[in-house]
Protein backbone atom coordinates (compact mmCIF):
# COMPACT_ATOMS: atom_id res chain seq x y z
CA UNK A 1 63.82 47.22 99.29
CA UNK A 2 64.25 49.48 96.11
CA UNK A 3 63.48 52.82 96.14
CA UNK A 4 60.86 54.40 94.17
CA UNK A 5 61.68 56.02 90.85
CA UNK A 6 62.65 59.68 90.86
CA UNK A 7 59.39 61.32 90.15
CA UNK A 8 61.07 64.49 88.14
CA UNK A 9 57.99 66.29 86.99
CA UNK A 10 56.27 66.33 90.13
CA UNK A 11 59.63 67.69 91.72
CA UNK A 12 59.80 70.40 89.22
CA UNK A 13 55.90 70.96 90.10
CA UNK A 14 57.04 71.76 93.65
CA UNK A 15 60.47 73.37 93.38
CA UNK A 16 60.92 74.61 90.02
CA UNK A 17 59.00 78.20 90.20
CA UNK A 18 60.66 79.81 87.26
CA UNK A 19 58.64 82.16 85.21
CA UNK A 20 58.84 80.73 81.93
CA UNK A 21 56.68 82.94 79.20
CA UNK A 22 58.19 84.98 77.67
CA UNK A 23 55.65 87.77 76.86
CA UNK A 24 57.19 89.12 73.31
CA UNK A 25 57.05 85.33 71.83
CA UNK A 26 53.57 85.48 73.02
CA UNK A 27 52.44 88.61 71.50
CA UNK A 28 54.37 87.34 68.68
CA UNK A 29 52.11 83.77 68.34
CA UNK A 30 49.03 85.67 69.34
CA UNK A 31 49.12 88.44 66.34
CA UNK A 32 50.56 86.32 63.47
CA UNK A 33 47.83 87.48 61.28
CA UNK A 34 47.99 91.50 60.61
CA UNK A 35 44.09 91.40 61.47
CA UNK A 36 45.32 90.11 65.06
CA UNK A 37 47.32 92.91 65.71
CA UNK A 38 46.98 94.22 69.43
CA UNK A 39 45.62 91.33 70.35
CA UNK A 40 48.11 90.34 73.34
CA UNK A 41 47.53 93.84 74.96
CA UNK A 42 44.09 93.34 74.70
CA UNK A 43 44.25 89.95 76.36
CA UNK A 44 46.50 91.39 78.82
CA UNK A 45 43.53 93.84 79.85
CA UNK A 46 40.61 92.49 79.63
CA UNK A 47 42.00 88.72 80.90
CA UNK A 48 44.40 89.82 83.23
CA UNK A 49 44.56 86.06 84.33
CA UNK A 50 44.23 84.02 81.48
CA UNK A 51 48.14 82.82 81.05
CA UNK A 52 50.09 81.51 83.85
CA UNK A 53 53.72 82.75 83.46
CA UNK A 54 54.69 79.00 83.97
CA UNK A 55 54.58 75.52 82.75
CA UNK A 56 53.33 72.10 84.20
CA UNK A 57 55.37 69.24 84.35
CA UNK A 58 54.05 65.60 83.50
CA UNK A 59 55.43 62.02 83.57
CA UNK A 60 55.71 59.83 80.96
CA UNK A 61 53.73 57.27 82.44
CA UNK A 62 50.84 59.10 83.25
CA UNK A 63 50.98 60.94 80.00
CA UNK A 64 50.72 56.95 78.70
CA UNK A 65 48.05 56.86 81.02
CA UNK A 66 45.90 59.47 79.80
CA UNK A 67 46.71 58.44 76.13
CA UNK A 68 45.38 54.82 76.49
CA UNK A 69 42.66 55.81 78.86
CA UNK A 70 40.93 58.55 75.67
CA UNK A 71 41.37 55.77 73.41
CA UNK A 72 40.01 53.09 75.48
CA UNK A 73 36.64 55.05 75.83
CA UNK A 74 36.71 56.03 72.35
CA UNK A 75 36.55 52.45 72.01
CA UNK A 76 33.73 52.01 74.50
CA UNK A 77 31.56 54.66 73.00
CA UNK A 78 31.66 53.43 69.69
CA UNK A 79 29.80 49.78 70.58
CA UNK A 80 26.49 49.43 69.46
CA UNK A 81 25.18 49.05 72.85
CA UNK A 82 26.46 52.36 73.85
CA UNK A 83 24.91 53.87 70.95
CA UNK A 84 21.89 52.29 71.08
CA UNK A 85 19.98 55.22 73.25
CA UNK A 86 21.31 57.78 70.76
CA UNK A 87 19.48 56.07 67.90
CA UNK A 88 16.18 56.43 69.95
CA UNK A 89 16.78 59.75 70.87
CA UNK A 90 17.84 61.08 67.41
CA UNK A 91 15.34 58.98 65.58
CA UNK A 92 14.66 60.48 61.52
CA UNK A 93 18.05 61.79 61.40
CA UNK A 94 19.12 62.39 58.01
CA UNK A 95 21.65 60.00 57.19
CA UNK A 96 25.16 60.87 57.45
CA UNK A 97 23.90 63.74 59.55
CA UNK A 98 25.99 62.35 62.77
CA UNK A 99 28.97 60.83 60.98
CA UNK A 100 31.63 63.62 62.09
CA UNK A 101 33.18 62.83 65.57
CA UNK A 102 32.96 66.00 67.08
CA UNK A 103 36.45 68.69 67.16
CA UNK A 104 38.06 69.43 70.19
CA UNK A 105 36.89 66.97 72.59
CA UNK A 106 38.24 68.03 75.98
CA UNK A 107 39.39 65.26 78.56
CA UNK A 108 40.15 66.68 82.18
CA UNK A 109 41.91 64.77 84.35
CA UNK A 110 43.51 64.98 87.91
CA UNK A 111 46.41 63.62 88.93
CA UNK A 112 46.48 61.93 92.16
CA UNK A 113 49.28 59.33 93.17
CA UNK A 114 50.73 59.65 89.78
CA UNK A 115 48.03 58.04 88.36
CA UNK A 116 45.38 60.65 86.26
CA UNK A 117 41.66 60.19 87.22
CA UNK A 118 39.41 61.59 84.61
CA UNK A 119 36.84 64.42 86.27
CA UNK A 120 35.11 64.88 83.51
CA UNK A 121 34.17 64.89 79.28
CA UNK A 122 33.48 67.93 77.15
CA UNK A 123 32.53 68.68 73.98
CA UNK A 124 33.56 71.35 72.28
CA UNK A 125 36.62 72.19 74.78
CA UNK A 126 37.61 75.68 74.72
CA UNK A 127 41.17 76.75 74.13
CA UNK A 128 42.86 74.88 72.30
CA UNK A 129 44.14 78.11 69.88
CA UNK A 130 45.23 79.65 72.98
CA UNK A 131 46.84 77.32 74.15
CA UNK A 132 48.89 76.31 71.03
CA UNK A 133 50.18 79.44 71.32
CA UNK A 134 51.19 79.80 74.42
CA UNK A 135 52.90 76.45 74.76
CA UNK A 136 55.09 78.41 71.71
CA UNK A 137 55.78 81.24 74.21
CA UNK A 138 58.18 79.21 76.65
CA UNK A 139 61.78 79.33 77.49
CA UNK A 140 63.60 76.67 79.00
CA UNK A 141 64.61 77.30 82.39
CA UNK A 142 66.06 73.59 83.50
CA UNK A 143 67.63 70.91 81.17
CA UNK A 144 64.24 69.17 81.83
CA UNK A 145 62.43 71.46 80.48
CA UNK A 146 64.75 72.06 77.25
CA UNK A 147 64.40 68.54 76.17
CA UNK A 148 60.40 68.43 77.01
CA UNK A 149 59.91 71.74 75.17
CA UNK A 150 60.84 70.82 71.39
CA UNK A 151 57.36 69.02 70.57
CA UNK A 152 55.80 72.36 70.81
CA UNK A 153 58.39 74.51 69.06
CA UNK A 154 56.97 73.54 65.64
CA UNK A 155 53.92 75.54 65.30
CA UNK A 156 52.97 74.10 62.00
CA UNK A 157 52.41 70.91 62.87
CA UNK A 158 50.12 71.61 65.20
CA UNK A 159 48.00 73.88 63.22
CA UNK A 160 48.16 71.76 60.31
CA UNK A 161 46.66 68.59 62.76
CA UNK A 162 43.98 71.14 63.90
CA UNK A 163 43.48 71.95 60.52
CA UNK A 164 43.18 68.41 59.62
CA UNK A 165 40.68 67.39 61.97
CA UNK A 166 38.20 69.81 60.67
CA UNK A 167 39.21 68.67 57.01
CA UNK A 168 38.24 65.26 58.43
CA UNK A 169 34.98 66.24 59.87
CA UNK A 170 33.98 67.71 56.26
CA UNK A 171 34.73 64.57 54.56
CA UNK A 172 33.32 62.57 56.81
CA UNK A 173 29.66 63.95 55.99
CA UNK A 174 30.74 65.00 52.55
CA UNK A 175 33.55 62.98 50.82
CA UNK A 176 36.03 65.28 48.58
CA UNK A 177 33.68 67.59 47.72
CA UNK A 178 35.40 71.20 48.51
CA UNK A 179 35.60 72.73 51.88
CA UNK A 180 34.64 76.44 51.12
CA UNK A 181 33.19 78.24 53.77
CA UNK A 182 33.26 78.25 57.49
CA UNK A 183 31.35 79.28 60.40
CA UNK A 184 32.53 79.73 64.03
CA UNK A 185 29.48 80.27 65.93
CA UNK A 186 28.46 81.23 69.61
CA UNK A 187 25.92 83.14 71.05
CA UNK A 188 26.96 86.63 70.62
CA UNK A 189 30.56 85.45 70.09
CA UNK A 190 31.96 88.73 70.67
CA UNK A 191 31.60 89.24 74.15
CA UNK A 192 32.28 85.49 75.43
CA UNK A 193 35.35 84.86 77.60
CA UNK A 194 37.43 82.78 75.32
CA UNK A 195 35.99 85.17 72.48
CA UNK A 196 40.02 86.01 70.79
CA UNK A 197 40.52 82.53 69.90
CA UNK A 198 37.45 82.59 67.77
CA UNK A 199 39.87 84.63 65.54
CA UNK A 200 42.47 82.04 65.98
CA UNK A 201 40.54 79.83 64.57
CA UNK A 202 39.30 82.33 61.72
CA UNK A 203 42.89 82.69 61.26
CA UNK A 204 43.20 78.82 60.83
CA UNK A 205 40.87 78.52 57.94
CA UNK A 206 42.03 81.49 56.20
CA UNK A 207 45.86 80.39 55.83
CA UNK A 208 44.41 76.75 54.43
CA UNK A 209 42.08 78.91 51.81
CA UNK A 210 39.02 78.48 53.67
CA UNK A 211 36.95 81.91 54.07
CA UNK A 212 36.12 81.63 57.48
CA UNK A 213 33.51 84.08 59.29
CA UNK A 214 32.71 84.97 63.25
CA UNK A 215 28.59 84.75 63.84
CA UNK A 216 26.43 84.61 66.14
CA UNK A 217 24.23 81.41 66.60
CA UNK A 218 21.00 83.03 66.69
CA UNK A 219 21.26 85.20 63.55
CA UNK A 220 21.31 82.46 61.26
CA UNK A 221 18.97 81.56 58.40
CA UNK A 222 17.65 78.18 57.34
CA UNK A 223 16.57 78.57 53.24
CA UNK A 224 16.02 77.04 50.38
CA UNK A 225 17.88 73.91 52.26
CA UNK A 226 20.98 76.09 53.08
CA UNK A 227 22.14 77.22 56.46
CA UNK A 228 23.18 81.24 55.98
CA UNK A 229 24.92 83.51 57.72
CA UNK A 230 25.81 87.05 57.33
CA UNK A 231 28.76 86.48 54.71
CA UNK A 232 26.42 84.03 52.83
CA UNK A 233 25.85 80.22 52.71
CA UNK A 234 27.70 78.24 55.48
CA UNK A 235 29.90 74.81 54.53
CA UNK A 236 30.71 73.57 57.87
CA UNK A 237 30.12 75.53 61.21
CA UNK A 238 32.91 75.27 64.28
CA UNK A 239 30.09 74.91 67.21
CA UNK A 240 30.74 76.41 70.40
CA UNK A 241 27.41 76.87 71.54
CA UNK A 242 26.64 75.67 75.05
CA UNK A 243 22.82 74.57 73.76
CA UNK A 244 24.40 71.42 73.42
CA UNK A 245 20.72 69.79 71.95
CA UNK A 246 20.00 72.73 70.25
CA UNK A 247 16.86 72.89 71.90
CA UNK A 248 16.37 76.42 72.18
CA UNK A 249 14.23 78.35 69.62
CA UNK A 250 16.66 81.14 68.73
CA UNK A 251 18.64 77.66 67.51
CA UNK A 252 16.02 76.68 65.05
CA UNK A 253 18.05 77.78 62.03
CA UNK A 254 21.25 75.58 62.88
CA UNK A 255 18.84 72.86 64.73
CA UNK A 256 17.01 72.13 61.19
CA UNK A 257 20.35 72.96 59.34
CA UNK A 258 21.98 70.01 61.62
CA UNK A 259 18.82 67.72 61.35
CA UNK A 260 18.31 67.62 57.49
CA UNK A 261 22.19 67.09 56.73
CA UNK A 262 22.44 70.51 54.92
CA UNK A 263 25.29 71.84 57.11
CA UNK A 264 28.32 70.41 58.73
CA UNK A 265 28.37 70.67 62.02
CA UNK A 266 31.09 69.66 64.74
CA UNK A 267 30.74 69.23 67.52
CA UNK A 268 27.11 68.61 67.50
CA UNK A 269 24.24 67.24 69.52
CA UNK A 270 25.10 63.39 68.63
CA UNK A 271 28.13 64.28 70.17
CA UNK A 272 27.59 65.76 73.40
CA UNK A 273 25.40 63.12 74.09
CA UNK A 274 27.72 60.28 73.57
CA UNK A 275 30.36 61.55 75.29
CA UNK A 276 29.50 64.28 77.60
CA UNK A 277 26.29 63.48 79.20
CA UNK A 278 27.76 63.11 83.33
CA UNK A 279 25.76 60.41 83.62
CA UNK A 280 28.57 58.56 81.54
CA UNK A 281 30.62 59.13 84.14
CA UNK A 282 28.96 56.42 86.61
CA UNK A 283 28.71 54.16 83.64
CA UNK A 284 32.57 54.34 82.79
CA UNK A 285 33.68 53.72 86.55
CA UNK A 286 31.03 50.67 86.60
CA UNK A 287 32.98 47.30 85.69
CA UNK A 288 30.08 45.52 85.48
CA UNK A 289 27.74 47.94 83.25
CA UNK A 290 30.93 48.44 80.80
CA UNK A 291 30.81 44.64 80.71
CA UNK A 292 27.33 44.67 79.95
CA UNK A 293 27.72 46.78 77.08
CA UNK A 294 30.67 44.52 75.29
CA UNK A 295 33.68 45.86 76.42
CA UNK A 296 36.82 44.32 76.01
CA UNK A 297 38.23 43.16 79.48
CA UNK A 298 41.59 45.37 78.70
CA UNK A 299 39.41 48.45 78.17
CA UNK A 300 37.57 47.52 81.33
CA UNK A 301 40.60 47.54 83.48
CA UNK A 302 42.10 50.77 82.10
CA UNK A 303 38.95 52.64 82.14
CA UNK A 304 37.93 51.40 85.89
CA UNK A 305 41.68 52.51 86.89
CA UNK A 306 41.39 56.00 85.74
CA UNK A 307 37.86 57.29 86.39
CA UNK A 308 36.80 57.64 89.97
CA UNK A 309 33.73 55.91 91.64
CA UNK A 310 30.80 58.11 90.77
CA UNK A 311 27.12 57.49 91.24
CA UNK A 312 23.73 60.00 90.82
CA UNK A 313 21.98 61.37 93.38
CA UNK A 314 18.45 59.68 94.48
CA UNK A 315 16.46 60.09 97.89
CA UNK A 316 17.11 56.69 98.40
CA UNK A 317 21.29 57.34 98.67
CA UNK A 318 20.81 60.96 99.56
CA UNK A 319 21.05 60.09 103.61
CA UNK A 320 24.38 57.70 102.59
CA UNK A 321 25.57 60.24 100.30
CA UNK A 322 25.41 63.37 103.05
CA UNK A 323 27.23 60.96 105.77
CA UNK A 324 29.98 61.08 103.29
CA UNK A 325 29.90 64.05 101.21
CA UNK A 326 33.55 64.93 102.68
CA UNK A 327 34.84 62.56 100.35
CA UNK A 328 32.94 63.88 97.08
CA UNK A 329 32.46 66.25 94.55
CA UNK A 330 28.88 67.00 93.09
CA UNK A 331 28.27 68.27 89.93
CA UNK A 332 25.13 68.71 88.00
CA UNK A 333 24.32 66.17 85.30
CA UNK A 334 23.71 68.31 82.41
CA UNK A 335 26.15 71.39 83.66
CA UNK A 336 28.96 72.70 82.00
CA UNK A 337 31.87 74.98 83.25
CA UNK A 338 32.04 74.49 86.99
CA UNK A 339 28.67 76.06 86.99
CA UNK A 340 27.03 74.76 90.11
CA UNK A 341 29.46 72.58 91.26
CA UNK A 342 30.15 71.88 94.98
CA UNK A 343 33.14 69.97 96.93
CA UNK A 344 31.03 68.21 99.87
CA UNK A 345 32.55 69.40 102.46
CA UNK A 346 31.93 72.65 101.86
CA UNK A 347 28.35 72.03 101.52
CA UNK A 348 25.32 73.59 103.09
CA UNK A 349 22.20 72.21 104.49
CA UNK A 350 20.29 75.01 102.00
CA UNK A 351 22.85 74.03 98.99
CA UNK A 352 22.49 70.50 99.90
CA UNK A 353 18.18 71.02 99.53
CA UNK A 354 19.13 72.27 96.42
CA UNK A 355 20.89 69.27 95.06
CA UNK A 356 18.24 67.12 96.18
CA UNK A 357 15.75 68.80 94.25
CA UNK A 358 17.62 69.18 91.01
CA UNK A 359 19.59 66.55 88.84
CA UNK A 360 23.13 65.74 90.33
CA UNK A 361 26.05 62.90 90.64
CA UNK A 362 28.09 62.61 93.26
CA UNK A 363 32.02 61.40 92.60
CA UNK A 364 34.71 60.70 95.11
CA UNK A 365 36.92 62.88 95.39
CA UNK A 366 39.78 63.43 93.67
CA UNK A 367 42.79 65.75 95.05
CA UNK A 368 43.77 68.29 91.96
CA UNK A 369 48.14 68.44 91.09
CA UNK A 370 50.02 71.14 92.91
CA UNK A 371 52.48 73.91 91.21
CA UNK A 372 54.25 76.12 93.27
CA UNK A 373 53.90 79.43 91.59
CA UNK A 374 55.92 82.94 91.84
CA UNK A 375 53.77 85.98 91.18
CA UNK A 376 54.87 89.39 92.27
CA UNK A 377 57.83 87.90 94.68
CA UNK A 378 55.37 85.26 96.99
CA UNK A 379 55.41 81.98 96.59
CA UNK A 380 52.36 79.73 96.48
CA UNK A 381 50.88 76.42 96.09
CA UNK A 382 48.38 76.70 93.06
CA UNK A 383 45.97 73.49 92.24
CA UNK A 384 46.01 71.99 88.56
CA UNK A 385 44.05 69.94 86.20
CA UNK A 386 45.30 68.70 83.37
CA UNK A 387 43.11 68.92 79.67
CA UNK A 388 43.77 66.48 77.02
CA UNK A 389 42.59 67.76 73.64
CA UNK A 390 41.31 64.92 71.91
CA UNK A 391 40.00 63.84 68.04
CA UNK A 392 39.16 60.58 67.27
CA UNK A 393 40.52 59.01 70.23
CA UNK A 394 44.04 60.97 70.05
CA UNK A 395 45.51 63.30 72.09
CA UNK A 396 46.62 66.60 70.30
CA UNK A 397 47.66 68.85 73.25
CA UNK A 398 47.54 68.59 76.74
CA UNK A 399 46.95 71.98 78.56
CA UNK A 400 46.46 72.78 82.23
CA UNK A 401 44.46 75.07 84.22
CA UNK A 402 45.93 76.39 87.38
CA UNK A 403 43.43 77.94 89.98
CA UNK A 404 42.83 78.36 93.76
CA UNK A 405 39.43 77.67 95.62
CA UNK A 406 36.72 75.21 94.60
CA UNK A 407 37.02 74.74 90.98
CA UNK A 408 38.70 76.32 88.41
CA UNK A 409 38.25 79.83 87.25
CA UNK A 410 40.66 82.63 85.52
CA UNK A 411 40.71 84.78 88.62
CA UNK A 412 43.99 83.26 90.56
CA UNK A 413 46.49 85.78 90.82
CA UNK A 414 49.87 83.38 89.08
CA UNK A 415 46.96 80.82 87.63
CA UNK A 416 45.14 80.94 84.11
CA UNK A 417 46.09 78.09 81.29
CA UNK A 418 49.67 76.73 81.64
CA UNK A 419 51.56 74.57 79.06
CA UNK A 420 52.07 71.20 80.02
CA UNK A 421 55.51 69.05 79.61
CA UNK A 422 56.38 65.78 79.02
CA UNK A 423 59.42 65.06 81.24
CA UNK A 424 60.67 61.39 79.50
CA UNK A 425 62.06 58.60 81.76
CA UNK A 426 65.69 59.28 79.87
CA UNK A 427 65.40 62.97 81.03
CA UNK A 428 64.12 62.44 84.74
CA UNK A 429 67.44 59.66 84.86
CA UNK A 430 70.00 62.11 83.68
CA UNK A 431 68.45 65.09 85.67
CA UNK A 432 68.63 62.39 89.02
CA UNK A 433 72.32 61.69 88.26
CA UNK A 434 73.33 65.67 88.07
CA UNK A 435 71.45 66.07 91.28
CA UNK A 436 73.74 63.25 92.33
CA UNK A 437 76.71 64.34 91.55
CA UNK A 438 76.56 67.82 92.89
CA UNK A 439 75.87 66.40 96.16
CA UNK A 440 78.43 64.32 96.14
């Protein structure tokens, strides 16, 4: 019988507790741009939890994994017959209106059994700035981890990818006419959580000779067939408004703006509903409906392999569905941001009336990673998922979220974003060896 291969990163997961970030390299990243300056002490105060002082560790093969599976659905999403609904829905848009893909799709993924079961799609995926610059922050503590780290060490080609994908959104809608003027918009953008990487991204823009502003969603202007904004007309606005239809009133203005073509806009409501709608989720896990919609048998395979079994929630499966809640996970259709989520068995008869009367799927289950984490001298087992920041069906940076309790949250003393590494089969085979020979 031969043994199974030395699983190195999920070794390092569970005995490698190093502390890793190194906090001046981080304040140095963060505050690149004199306007940023103060930036990591601010962070430090007012998100006290944001940045593990660690890294995660990731296979090869289930980095491969994740790779083919984004792609494969990519593929999926782009056949007619999976598009077909959005055409009904967005029916008179202008044309060219929906051609950019969306920026900074998020993929999150668990990984069980070494293989990576995808939990969920997001538009608009918060982070990613953050993140970049924290994955710049790390010092090797292991030989692993010196030969995963080097991918991350150049910080201009990962801007300049970032940069690129919102280059590509532009022409996508508007050939090689010039990309003057951006807009990062929220609703009052100032006081959201992930609020300091709007000036990241501001940042970005500038340094590529874009003038880039901060605004808030509902304080924009539609005239003259021009989206405005305080610092004038608007080129292209960065969307990270959770409206995701833009069906609110106080969205009018970037709604129309969207609608008529006279904007850029990415992410945008096309978007979200192509790829983040939950109720994708049951579709994508379904053999036969993927099947039914043209899919290549490859894609079908992969894509059945890596998202769990996942179905909504009707009174006629509600009695089947509470015999076996202990082995699900209910989420809301159209939620976002573990709002409303609920593991089932830590459900409620009154929580459980609740999902019953409102619009939810249930998904088996899916066990998050473990990291053993060191904070303040105790050791402790912290749950992971694992992010893939996607554009057009490529992974730019994968970036985990370490958290205790039902979902995760930036409130875990040792938890908060964490870098993630790429430990390659050459790496885990010499690191096996040393361990080897020492005990020899």
């Amino acid at each position: 019988m031969h043994n199974p291969p030395f699983d190195l990163a999920n070794a390092l997961n569970r005995g490698c507790a190093c502390q890793t970030l190194q906090p001046a390299l981080l304040r140095a990243q963060l505050e690149r741009d004199p306007r940023l300056q103060g930036l990591h002490q601010s962070l430090a105060q007012s998100h006290p939890h944001l940045f593990s002082s660690t890294v995660v560790f990731l296979s090869q093969a289930v980095f491969t994994a994740m790779e083919a599976t984004v792609a494969a659905i990519e593929r999926v999403m782009a056949l007619p017959r999976w598009q077909q609904p959005l055409q009904d829905t967005f029916a008179g848009l202008a044309p060219g209106a929906q051609a950019p893909l969306g920026a900074f799709m998020g993929y999150d993924f668990h990984i069980s059994a070494n293989s990576p079961q995808l939990i969920e799609i997001n538009t608009n995926a918060g982070g990613a700035f953050l993140n970049a610059a924290l994955a710049r922050a790390q010092a090797a503590c292991c030989e692993a981890m010196d030969q995963a780290l080097p991918p991350y060490r150049d910080m201009a080609a990962l801007e300049n990818t970032f940069f690129a994908m919102f280059q590509s959104e532009w022409q996508r809608q508007r050939g090689q006419a010039p990309l003057r003027r951006v807009a990062i918009v929220d609703d009052d953008p100032l006081q959201q959580y992930l609020a300091p990487e709007f000036a990241l991204a501001r940042a970005l823009f500038e340094a590529h000779g874009v003038h880039a502003s901060i605004a808030d969603a509902r304080t924009l202007r539609f005239e003259a067939g021009q989206l405005w904004g305080p610092d004038g007309a608007i080129d292209l606005v960065y969307n990270r408004v959770t409206d995701f239809d833009l069906s609110d009133p106080a969205h009018a203005a970037l709604a129309q703006a969207w609608r008529s073509g006279a904007v850029v806009l990415t992410p945008h409501p096309w978007t979200h509903a192509q790829h983040a709608d939950k109720q994708h989720l049951q579709t994508l896990a379904d053999a036969d409906a993927l099947r039914a919609l043209g899919a290549q048998e490859s894609d079908i395979a992969l894509i059945t392999a890596h998202v769990p079994p996942c179905e909504r929630v009707t009174s006629t499966n509600a009695q089947r569905l509470w015999e076996a809640r202990r082995t699900l996970f209910f989420k809301p259709r159209c939620g976002f941001g573990s709002r409303a989520v609920y593991r089932g068995d830590k459900l409620t008869q009154r929580v459980w009336k609740d999902i019953l009367a409102g619009d939810y799927l249930a998904q088996a289950l899916v066990a998050p990673g473990l990291r053993s984490v060191s904070h303040q001298q105790t050791l402790a087992d912290l749950k992971f998922d694992v992010r893939a920041y996607a554009y057009a069906g490529k992974v730019q940076l994968l970036s985990a979220r370490m958290y205790s309790g039902q979902t995760t949250n930036f409130r875990t003393e040792g938890g908060g974003f964490a870098p993630v590494l790429v430990v390659t089969p050459g790496t885990a085979q010499r690191y096996q060896a040393a361990l080897l020979a020492n005990a020899a």
